[in-house]
N, C-alpha and C. Protein backbone atom coordinates (compact mmCIF):
# COMPACT_ATOMS: atom_id res chain seq x y z
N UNK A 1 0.84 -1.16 0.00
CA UNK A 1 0.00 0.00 0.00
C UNK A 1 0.90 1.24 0.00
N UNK A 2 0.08 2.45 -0.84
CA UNK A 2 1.33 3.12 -0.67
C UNK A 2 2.45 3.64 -2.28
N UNK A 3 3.22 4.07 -1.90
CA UNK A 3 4.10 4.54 -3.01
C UNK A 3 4.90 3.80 -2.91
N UNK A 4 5.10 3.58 -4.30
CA UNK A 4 6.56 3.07 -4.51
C UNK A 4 8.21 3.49 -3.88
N UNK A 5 8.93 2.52 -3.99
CA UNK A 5 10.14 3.46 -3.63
C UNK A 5 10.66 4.34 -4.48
N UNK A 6 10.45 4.01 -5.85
CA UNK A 6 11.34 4.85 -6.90
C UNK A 6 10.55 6.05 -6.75
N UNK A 7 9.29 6.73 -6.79
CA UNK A 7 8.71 7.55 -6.91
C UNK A 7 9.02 8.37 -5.83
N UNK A 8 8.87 7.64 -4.46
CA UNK A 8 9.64 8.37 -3.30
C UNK A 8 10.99 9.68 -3.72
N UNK A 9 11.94 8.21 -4.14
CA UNK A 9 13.07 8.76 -4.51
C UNK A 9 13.22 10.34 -5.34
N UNK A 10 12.05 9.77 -6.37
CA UNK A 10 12.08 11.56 -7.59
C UNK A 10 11.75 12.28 -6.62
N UNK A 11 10.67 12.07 -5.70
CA UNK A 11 9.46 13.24 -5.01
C UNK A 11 10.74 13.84 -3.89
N UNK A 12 11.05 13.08 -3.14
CA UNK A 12 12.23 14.01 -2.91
C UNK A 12 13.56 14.70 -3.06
N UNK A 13 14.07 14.22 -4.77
CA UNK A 13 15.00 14.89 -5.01
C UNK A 13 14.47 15.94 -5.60
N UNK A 14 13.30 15.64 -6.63
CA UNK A 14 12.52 17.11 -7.39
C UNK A 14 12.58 18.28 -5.55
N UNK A 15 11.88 17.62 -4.65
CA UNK A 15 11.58 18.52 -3.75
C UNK A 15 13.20 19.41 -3.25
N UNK A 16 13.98 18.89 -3.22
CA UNK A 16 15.51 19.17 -2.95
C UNK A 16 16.06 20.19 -3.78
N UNK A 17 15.95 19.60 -5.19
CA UNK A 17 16.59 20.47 -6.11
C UNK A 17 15.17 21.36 -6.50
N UNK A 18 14.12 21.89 -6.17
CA UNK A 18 13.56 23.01 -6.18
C UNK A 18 13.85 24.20 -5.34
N UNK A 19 14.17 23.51 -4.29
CA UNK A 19 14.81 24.65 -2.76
C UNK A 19 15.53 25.23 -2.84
N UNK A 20 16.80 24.18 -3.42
CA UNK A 20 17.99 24.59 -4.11
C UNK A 20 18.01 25.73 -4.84
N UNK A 21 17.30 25.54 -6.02
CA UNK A 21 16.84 26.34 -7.33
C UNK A 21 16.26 27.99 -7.02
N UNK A 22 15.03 27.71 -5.80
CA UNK A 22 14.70 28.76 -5.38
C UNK A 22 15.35 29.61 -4.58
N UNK A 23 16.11 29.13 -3.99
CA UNK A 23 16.60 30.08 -2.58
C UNK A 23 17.71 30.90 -3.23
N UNK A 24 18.81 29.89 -4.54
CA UNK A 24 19.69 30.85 -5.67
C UNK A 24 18.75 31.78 -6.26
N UNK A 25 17.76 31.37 -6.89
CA UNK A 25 16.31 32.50 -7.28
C UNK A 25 16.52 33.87 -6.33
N UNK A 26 15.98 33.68 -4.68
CA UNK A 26 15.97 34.42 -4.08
C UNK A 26 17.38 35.46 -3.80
N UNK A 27 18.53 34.69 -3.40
CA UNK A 27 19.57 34.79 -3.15
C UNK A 27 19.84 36.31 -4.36
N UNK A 28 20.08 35.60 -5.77
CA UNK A 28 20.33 36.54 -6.72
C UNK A 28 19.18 37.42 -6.75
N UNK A 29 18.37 37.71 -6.57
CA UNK A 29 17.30 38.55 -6.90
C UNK A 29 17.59 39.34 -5.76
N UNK A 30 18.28 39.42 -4.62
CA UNK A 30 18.59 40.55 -3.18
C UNK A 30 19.39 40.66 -3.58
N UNK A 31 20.71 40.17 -4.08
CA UNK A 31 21.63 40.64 -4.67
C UNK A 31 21.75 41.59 -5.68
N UNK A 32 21.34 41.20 -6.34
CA UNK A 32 20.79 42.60 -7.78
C UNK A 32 20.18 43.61 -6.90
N UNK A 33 18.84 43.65 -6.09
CA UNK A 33 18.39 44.85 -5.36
C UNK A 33 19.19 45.49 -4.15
N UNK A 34 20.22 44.88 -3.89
CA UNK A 34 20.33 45.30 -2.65
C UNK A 34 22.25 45.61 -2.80
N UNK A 35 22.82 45.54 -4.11
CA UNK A 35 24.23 45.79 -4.66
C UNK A 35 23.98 47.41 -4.76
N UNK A 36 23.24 47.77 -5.37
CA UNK A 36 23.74 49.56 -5.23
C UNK A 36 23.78 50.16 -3.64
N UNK A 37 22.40 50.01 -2.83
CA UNK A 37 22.87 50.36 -1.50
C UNK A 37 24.56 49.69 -1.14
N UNK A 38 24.70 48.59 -1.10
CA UNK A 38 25.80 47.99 -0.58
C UNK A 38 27.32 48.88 -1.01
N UNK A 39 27.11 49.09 -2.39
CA UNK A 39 27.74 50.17 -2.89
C UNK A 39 28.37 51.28 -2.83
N UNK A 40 27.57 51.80 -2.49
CA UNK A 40 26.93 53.36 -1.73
C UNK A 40 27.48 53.38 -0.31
N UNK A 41 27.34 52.24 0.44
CA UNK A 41 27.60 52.35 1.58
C UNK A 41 29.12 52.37 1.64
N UNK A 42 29.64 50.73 1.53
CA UNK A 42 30.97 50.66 1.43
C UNK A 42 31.80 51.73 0.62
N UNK A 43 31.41 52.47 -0.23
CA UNK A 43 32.35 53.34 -1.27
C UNK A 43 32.65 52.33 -2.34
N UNK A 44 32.26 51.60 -2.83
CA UNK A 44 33.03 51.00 -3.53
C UNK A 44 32.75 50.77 -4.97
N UNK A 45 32.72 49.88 -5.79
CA UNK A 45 31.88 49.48 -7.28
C UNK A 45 32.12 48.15 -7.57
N UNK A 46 31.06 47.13 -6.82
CA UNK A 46 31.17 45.99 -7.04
C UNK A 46 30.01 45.56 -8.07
N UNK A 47 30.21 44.78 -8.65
CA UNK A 47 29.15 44.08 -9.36
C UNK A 47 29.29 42.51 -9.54
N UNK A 48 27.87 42.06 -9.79
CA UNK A 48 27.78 40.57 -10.27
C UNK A 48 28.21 40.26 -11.56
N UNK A 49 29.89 39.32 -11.55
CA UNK A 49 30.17 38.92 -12.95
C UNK A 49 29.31 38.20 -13.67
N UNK A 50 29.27 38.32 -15.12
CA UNK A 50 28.07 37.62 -15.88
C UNK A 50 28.67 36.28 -15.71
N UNK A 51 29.59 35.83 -16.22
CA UNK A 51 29.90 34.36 -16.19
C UNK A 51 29.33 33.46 -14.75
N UNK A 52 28.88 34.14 -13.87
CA UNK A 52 28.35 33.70 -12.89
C UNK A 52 26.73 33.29 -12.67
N UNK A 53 26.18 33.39 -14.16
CA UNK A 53 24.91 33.42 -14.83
C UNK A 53 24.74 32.05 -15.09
N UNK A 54 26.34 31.47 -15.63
CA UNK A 54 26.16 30.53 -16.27
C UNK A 54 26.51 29.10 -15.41
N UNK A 55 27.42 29.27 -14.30
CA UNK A 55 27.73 28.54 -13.54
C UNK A 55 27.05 28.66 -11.98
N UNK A 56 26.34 29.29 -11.68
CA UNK A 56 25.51 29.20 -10.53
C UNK A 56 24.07 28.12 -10.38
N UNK A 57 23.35 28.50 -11.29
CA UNK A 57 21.86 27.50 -11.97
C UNK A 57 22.71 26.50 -11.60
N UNK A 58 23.96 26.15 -12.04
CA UNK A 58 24.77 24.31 -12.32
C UNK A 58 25.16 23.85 -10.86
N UNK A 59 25.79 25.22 -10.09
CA UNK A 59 26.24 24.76 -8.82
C UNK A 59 24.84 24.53 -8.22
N UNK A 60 23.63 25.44 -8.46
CA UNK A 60 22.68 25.05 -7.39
C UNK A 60 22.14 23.44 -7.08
N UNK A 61 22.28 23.51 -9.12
CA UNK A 61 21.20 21.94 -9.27
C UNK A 61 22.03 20.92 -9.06
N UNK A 62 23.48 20.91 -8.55
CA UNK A 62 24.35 19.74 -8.25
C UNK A 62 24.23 19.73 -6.51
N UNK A 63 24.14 21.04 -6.01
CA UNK A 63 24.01 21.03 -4.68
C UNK A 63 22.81 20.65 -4.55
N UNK A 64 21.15 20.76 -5.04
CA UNK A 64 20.23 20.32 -4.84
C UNK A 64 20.08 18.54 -4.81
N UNK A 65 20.93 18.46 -5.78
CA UNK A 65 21.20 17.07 -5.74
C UNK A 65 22.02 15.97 -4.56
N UNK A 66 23.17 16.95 -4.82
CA UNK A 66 23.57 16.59 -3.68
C UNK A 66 23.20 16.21 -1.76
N UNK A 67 22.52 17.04 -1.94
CA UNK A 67 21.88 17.99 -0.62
C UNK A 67 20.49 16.60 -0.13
N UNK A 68 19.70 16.36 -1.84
CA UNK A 68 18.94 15.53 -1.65
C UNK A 68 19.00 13.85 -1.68
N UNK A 69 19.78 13.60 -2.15
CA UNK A 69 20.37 12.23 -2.05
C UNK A 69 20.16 11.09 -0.75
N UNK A 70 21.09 11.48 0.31
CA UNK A 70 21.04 10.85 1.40
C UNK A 70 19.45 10.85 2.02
N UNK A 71 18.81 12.24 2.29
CA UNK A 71 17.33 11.84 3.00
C UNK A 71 16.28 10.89 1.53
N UNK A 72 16.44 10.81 0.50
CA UNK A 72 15.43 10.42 -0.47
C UNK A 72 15.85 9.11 -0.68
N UNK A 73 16.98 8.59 -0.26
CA UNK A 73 17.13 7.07 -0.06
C UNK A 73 16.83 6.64 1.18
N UNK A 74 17.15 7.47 2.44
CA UNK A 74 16.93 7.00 3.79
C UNK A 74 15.18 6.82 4.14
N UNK A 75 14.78 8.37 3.30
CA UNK A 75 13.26 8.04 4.19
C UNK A 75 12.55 7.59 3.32
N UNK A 76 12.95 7.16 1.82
CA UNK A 76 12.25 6.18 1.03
C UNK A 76 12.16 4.97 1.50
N UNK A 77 13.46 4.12 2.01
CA UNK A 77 13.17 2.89 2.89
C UNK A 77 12.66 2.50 3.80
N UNK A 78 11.65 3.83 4.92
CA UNK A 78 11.18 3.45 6.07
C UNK A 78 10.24 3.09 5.83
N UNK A 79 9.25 2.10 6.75
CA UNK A 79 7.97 1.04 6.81
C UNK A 79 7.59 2.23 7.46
N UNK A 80 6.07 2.96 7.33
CA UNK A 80 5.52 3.32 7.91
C UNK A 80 4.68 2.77 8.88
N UNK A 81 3.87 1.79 7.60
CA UNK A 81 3.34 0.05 8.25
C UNK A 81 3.97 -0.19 9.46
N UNK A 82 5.37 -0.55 9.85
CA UNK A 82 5.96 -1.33 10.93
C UNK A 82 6.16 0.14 11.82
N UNK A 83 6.53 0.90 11.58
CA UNK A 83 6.67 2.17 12.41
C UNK A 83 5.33 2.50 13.42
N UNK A 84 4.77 2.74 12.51
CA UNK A 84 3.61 3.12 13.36
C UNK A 84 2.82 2.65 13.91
N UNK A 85 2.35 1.01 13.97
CA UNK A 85 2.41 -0.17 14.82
C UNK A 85 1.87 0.32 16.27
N UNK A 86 1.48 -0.20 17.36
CA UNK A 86 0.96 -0.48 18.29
C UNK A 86 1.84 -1.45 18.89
N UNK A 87 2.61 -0.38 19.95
CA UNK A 87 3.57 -1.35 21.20
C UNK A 87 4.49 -0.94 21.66
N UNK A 88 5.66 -1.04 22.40
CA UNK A 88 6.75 -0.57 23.09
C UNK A 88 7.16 0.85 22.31
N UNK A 89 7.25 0.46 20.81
CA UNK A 89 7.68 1.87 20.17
C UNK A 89 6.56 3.10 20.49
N UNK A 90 5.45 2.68 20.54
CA UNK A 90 4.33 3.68 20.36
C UNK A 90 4.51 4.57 21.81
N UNK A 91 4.33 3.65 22.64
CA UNK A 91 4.34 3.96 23.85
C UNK A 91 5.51 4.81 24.47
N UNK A 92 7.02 4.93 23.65
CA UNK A 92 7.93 5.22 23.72
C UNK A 92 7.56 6.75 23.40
N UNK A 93 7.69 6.84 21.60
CA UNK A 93 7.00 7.89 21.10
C UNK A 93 5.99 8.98 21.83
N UNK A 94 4.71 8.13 22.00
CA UNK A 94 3.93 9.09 23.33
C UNK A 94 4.74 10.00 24.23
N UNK A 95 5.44 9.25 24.82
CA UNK A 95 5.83 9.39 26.16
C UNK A 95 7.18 10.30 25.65
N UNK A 96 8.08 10.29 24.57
CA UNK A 96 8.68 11.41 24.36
C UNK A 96 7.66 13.07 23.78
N UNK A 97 6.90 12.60 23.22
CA UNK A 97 6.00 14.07 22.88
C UNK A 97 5.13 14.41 24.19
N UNK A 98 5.08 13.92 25.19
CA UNK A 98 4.53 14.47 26.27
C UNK A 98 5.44 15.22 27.06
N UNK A 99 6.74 14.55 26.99
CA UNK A 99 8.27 15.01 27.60
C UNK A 99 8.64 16.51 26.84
N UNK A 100 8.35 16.94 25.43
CA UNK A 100 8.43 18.08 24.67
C UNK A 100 7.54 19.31 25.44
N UNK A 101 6.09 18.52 24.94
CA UNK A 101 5.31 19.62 25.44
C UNK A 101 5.74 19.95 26.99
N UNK A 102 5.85 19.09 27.62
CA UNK A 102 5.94 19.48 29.15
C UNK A 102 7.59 20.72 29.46
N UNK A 103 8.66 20.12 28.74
CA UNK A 103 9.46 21.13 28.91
C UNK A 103 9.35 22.25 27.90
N UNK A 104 8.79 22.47 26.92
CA UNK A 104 8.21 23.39 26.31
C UNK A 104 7.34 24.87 26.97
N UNK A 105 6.35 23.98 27.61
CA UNK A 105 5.70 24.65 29.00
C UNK A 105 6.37 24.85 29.68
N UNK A 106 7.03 24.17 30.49
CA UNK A 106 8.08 24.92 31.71
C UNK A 106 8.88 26.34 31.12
N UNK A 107 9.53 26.18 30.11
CA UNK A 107 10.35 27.32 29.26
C UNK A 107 9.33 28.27 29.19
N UNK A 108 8.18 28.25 28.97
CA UNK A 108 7.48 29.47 28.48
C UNK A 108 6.62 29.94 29.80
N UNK A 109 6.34 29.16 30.34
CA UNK A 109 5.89 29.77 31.85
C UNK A 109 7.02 29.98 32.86
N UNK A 110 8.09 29.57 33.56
CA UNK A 110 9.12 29.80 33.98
C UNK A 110 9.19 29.30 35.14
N UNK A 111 10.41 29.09 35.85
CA UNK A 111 10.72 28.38 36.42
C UNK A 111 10.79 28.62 37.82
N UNK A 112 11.66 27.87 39.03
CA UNK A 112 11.42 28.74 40.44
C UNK A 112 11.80 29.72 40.86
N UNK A 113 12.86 30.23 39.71
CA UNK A 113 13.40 31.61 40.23
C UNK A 113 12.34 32.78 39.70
N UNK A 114 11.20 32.40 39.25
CA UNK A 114 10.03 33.27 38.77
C UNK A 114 11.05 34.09 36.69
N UNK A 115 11.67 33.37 36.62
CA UNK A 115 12.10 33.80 35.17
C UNK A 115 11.16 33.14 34.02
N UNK A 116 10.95 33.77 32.90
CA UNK A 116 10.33 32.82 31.76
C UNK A 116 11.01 33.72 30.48
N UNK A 117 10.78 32.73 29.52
CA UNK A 117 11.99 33.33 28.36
C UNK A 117 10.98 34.80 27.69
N UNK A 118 9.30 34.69 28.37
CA UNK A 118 9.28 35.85 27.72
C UNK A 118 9.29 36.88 28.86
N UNK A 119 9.65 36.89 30.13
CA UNK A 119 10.55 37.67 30.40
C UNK A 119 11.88 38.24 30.35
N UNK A 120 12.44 37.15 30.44
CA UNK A 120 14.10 37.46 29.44
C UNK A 120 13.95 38.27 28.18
N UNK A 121 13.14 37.74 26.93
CA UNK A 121 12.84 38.49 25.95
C UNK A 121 12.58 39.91 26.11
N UNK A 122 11.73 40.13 27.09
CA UNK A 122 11.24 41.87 27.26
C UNK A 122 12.54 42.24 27.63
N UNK A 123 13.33 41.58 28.84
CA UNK A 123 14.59 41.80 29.54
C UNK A 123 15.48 42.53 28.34
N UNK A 124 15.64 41.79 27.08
CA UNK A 124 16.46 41.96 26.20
C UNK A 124 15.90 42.84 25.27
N UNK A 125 15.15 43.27 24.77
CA UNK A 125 14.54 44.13 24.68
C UNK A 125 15.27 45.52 24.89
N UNK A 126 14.58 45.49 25.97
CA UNK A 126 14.51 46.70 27.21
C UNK A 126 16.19 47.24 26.84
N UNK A 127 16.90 46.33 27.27
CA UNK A 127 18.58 46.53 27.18
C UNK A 127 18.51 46.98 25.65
N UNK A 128 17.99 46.97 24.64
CA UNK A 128 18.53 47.02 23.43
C UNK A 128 18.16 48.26 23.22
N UNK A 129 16.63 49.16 23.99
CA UNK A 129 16.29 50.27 23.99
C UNK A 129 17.30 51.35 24.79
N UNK A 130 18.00 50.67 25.73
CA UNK A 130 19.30 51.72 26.82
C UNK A 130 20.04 52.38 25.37
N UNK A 131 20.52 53.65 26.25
CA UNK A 131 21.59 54.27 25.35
C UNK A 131 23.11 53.49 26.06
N UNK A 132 23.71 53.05 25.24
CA UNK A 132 24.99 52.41 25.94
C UNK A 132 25.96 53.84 25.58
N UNK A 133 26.48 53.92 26.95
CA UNK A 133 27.20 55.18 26.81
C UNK A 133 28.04 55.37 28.10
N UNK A 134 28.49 56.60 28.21
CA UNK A 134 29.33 56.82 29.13
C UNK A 134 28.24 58.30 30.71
N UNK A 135 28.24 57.74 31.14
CA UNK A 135 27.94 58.19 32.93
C UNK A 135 28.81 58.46 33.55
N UNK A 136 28.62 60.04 33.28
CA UNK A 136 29.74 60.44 34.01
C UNK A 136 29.41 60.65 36.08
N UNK A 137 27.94 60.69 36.16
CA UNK A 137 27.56 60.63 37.45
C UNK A 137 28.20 59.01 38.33
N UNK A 138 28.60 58.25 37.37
CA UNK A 138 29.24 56.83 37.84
C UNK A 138 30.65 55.86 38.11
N UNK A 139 31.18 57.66 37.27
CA UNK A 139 32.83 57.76 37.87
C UNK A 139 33.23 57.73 39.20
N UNK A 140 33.82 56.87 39.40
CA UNK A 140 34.81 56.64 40.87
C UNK A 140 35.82 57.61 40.56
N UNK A 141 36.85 58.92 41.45
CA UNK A 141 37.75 59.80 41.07
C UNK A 141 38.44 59.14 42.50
N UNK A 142 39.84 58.63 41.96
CA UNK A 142 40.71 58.14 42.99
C UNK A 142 41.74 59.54 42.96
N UNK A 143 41.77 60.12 44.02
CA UNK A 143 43.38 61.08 43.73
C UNK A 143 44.53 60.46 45.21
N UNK A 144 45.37 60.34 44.42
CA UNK A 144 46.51 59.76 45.34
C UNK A 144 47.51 61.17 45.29
């Protein structure tokens, strides 16, 4: 029941080498918009060589390939059938996703010292709003 393995195999290298494909998509497309500020800023006059038109598409779709290989053979061979089964594994499973949520919760509600990360967060925050600077009301003046 189920898919084949070979089909597995395409569905996740197509899925691999699309990511690949897109994120160079993305990658070059901020690059082109975002080279004149960069420009401007540094002083300088850089640009994207063309020959890099022709060999990037090639590096992506070998890295997509690459990239996809190992998971599209590994998780093509797993039994879902035998995985997901009823018994020691299941019970295992459970009992680690109850172990997530529960320290999940602890992290976000906080702990006995009354801390929680979205207090830390405001904490950090807050610090990022300070002017970091110099106080001169906080000089120690030693005269010997």
């Amino acid at each position: 029941m189920g898919s084949l393995r070979s089909h597995l195999v395409r569905l996740f290298l197509t899925e691999s080498i699309l990511l690949s494909l897109g994120a160079f998509a993305i990658a070059l497309l901020f690059s082109w918009l975002l080279l004149p500020t960069f420009n401007q800023l540094a002083s300088k006059e850089l640009s994207i060589p063309v020959n890099l038109f022709y060999f990037m598409p090639i590096a992506a779709l070998a890295l997509g390939i690459f990239a996809g290989l190992y998971p599209a053979f590994v998780l093509s061979s797993v039994s879902l059938a035998k995985n997901t089964s009823r018994g020691a594994r299941s019970l295992m499973r459970n009992s680690l996703v109850v172990f997530q949520f529960t320290v999940s919760i602890l992290l976000i509600v906080g702990n006995d010292n009354g801390e929680s990360s979205a207090r830390l967060y405001s904490g950090y925050k807050n610090r990022l709003r300070q002017v970091a600077g110099d106080h001169r009301k906080r000089w120690l003046r030693i005269e010997a």
